[in-house]
C-alpha atoms as a PDB file:
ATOM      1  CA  UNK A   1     -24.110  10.145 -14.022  1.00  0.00           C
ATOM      2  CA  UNK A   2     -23.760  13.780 -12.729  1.00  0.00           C
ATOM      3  CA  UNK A   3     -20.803  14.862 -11.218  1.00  0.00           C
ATOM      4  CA  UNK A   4     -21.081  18.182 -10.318  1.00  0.00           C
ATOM      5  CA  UNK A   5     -22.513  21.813 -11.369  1.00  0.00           C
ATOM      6  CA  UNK A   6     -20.395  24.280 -12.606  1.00  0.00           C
ATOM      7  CA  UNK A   7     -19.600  27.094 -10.238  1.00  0.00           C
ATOM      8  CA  UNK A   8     -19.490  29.824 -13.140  1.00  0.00           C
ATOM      9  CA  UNK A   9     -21.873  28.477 -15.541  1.00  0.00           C
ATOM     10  CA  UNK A  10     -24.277  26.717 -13.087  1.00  0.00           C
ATOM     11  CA  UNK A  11     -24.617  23.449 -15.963  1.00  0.00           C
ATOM     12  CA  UNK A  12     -24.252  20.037 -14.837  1.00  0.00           C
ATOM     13  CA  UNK A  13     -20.890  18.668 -15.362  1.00  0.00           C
ATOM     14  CA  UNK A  14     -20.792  14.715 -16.236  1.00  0.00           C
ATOM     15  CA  UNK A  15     -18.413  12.046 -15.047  1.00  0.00           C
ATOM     16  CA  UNK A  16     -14.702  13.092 -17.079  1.00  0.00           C
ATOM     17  CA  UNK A  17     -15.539  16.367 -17.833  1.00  0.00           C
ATOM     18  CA  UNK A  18     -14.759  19.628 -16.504  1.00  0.00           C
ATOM     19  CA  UNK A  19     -11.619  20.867 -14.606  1.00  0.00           C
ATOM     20  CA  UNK A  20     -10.836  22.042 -11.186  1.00  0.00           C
ATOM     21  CA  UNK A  21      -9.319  25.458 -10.411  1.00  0.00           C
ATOM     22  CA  UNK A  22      -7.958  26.323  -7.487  1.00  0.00           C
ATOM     23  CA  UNK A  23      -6.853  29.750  -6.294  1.00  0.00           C
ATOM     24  CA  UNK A  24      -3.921  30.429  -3.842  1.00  0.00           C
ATOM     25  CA  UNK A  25      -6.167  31.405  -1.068  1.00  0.00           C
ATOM     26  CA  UNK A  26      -7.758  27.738  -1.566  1.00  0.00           C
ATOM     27  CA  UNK A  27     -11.003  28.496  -3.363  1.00  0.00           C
ATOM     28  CA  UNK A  28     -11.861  25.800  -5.532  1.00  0.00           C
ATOM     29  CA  UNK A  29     -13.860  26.081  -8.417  1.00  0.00           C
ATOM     30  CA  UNK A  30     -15.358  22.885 -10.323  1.00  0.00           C
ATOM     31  CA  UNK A  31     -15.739  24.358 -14.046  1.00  0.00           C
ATOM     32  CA  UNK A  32     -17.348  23.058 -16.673  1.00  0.00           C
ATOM     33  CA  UNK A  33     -15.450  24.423 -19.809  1.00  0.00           C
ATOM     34  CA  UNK A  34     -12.430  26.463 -21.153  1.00  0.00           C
ATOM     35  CA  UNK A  35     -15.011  29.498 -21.626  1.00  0.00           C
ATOM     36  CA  UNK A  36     -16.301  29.515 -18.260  1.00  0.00           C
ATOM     37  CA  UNK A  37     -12.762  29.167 -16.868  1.00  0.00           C
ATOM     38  CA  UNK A  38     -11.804  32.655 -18.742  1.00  0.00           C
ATOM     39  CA  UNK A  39     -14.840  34.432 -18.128  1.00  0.00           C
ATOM     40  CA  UNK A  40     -14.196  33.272 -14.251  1.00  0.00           C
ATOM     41  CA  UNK A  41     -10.634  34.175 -14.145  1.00  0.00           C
ATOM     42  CA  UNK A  42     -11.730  37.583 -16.074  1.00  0.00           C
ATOM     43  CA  UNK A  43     -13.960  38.847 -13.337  1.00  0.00           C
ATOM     44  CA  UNK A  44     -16.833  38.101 -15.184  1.00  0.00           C
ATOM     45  CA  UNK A  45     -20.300  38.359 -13.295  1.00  0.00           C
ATOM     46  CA  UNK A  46     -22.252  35.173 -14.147  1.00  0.00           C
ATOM     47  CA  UNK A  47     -25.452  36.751 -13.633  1.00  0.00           C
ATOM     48  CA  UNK A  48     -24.068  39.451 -16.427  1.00  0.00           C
ATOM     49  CA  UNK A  49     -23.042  36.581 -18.676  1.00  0.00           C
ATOM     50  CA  UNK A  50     -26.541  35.465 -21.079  1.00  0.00           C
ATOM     51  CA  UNK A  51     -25.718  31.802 -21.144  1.00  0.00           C
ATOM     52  CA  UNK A  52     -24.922  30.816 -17.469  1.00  0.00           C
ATOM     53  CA  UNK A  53     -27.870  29.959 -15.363  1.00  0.00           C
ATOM     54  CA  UNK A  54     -28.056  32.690 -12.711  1.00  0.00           C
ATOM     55  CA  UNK A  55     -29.023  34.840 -15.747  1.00  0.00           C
ATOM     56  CA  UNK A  56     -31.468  33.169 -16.924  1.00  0.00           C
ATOM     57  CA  UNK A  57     -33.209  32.727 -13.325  1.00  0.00           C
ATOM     58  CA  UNK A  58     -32.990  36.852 -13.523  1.00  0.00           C
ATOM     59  CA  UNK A  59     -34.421  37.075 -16.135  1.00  0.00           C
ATOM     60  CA  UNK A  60     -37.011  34.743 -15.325  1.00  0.00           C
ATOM     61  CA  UNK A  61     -36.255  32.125 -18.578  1.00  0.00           C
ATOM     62  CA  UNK A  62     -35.155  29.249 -16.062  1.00  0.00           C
ATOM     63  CA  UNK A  63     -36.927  28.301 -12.683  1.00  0.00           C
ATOM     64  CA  UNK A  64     -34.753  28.341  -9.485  1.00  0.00           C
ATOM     65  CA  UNK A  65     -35.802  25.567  -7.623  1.00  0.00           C
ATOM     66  CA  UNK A  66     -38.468  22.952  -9.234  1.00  0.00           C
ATOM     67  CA  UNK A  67     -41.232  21.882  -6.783  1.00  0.00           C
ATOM     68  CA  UNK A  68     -41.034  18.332  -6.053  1.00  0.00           C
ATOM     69  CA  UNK A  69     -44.829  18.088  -4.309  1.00  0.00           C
ATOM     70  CA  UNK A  70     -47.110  16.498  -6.246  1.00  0.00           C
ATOM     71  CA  UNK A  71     -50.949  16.791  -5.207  1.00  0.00           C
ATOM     72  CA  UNK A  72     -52.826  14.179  -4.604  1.00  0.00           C
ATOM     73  CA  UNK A  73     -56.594  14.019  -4.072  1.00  0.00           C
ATOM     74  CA  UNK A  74     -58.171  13.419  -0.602  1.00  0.00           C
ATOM     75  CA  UNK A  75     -60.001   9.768  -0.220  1.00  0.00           C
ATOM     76  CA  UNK A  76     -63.344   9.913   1.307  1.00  0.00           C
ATOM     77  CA  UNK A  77     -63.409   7.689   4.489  1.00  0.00           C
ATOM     78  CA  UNK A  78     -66.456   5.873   4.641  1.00  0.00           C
ATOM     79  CA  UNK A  79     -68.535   6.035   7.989  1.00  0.00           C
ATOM     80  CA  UNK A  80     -68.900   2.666   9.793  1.00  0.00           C
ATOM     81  CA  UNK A  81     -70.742   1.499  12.395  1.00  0.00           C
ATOM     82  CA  UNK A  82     -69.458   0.413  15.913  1.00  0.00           C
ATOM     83  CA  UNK A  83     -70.112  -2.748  17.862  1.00  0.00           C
ATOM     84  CA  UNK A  84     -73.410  -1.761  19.681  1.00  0.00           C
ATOM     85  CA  UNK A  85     -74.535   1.181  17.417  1.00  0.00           C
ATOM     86  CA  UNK A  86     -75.826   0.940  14.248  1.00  0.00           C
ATOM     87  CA  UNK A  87     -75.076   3.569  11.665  1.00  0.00           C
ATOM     88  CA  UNK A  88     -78.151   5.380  11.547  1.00  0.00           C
ATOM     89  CA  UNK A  89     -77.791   5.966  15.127  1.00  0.00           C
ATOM     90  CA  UNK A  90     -74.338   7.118  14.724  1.00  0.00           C
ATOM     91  CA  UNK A  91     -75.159   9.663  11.865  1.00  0.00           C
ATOM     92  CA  UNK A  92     -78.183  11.327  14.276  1.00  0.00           C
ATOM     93  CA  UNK A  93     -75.817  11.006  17.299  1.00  0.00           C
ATOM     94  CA  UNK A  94     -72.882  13.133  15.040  1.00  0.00           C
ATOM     95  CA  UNK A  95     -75.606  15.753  13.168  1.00  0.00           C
ATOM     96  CA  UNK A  96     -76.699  16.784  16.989  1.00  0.00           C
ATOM     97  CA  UNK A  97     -73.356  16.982  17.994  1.00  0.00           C
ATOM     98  CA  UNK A  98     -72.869  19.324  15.000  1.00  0.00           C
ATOM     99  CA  UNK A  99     -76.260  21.501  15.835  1.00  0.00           C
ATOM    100  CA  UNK A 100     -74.339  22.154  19.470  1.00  0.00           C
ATOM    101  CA  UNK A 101     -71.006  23.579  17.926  1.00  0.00           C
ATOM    102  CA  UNK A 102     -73.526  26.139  15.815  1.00  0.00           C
ATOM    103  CA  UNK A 103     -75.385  26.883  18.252  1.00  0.00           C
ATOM    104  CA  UNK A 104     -72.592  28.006  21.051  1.00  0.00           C
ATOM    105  CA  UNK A 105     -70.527  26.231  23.389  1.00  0.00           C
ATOM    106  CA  UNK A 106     -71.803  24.560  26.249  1.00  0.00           C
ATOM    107  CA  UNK A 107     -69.110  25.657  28.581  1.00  0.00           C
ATOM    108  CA  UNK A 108     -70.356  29.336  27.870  1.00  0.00           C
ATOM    109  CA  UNK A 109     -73.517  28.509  28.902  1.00  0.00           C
ATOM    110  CA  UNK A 110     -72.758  26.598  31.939  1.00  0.00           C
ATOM    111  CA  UNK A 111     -70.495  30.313  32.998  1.00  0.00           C
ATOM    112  CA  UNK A 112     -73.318  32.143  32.199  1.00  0.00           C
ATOM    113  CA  UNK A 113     -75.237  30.438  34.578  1.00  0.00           C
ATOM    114  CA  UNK A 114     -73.320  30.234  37.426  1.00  0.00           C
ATOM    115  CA  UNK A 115     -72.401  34.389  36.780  1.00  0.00           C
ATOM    116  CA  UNK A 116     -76.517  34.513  37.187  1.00  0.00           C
ATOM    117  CA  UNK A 117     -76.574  32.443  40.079  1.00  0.00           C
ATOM    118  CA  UNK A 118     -73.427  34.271  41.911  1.00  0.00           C
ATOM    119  CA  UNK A 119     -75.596  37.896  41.193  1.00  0.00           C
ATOM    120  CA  UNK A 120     -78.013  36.463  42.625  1.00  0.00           C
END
């Protein structure tokens, strides 16, 4: 089981392992070995450092964040019929509803109409 990630090193730190430092101003630091505890108290830069994982997400060797979507393809619905209308009826009543949206809306039409009318 995990127990935490290193703060200098960025590595996953298991249950037992590791140490805690704490500085006087009451940073903590949750580290996951001696080296990373010297290199931290040193000043050290961990994205300077080769090893630790902010360098290798610099240098583009390790991926920051893994993408947990996974696609999955669309299911076809299949068209049924209603009580009262059979599906062939259905299928011309939707392809002339189709041939209206390409041809222009209606509303526009019933504007341009009354815009005559009003000129008129």
């Amino acid at each position: 089981m995990k127990f935490g990630v290193c703060s200098f090193s960025g590595h996953a730190i298991h249950r037992g392992k590791g140490r805690i430092l704490v500085r006087p101003n009451g940073a903590t630091f949750l580290l996951a070995k001696k080296k990373c505890r010297s290199h931290l108290q040193m000043g050290m830069n961990p994205k300077k450092v080769s090893w630790t994982l902010a360098s290798r997400i610099i240098r583009k060797k390790a991926v920051a964040f893994k993408s947990s979507s996974i696609s999955v393809p669309k299911v076809a619905k299949p068209v049924r019929a209603f009580v009262g209308l059979s599906l062939n009826d259905l299928k011309s009543k939707m392809s002339s509803e189709s041939e209206v949206a390409k041809s222009g809306s209606v509303r526009f039409s019933k504007r341009d109409k009354i815009r005559s009318i009003a000129k008129k």
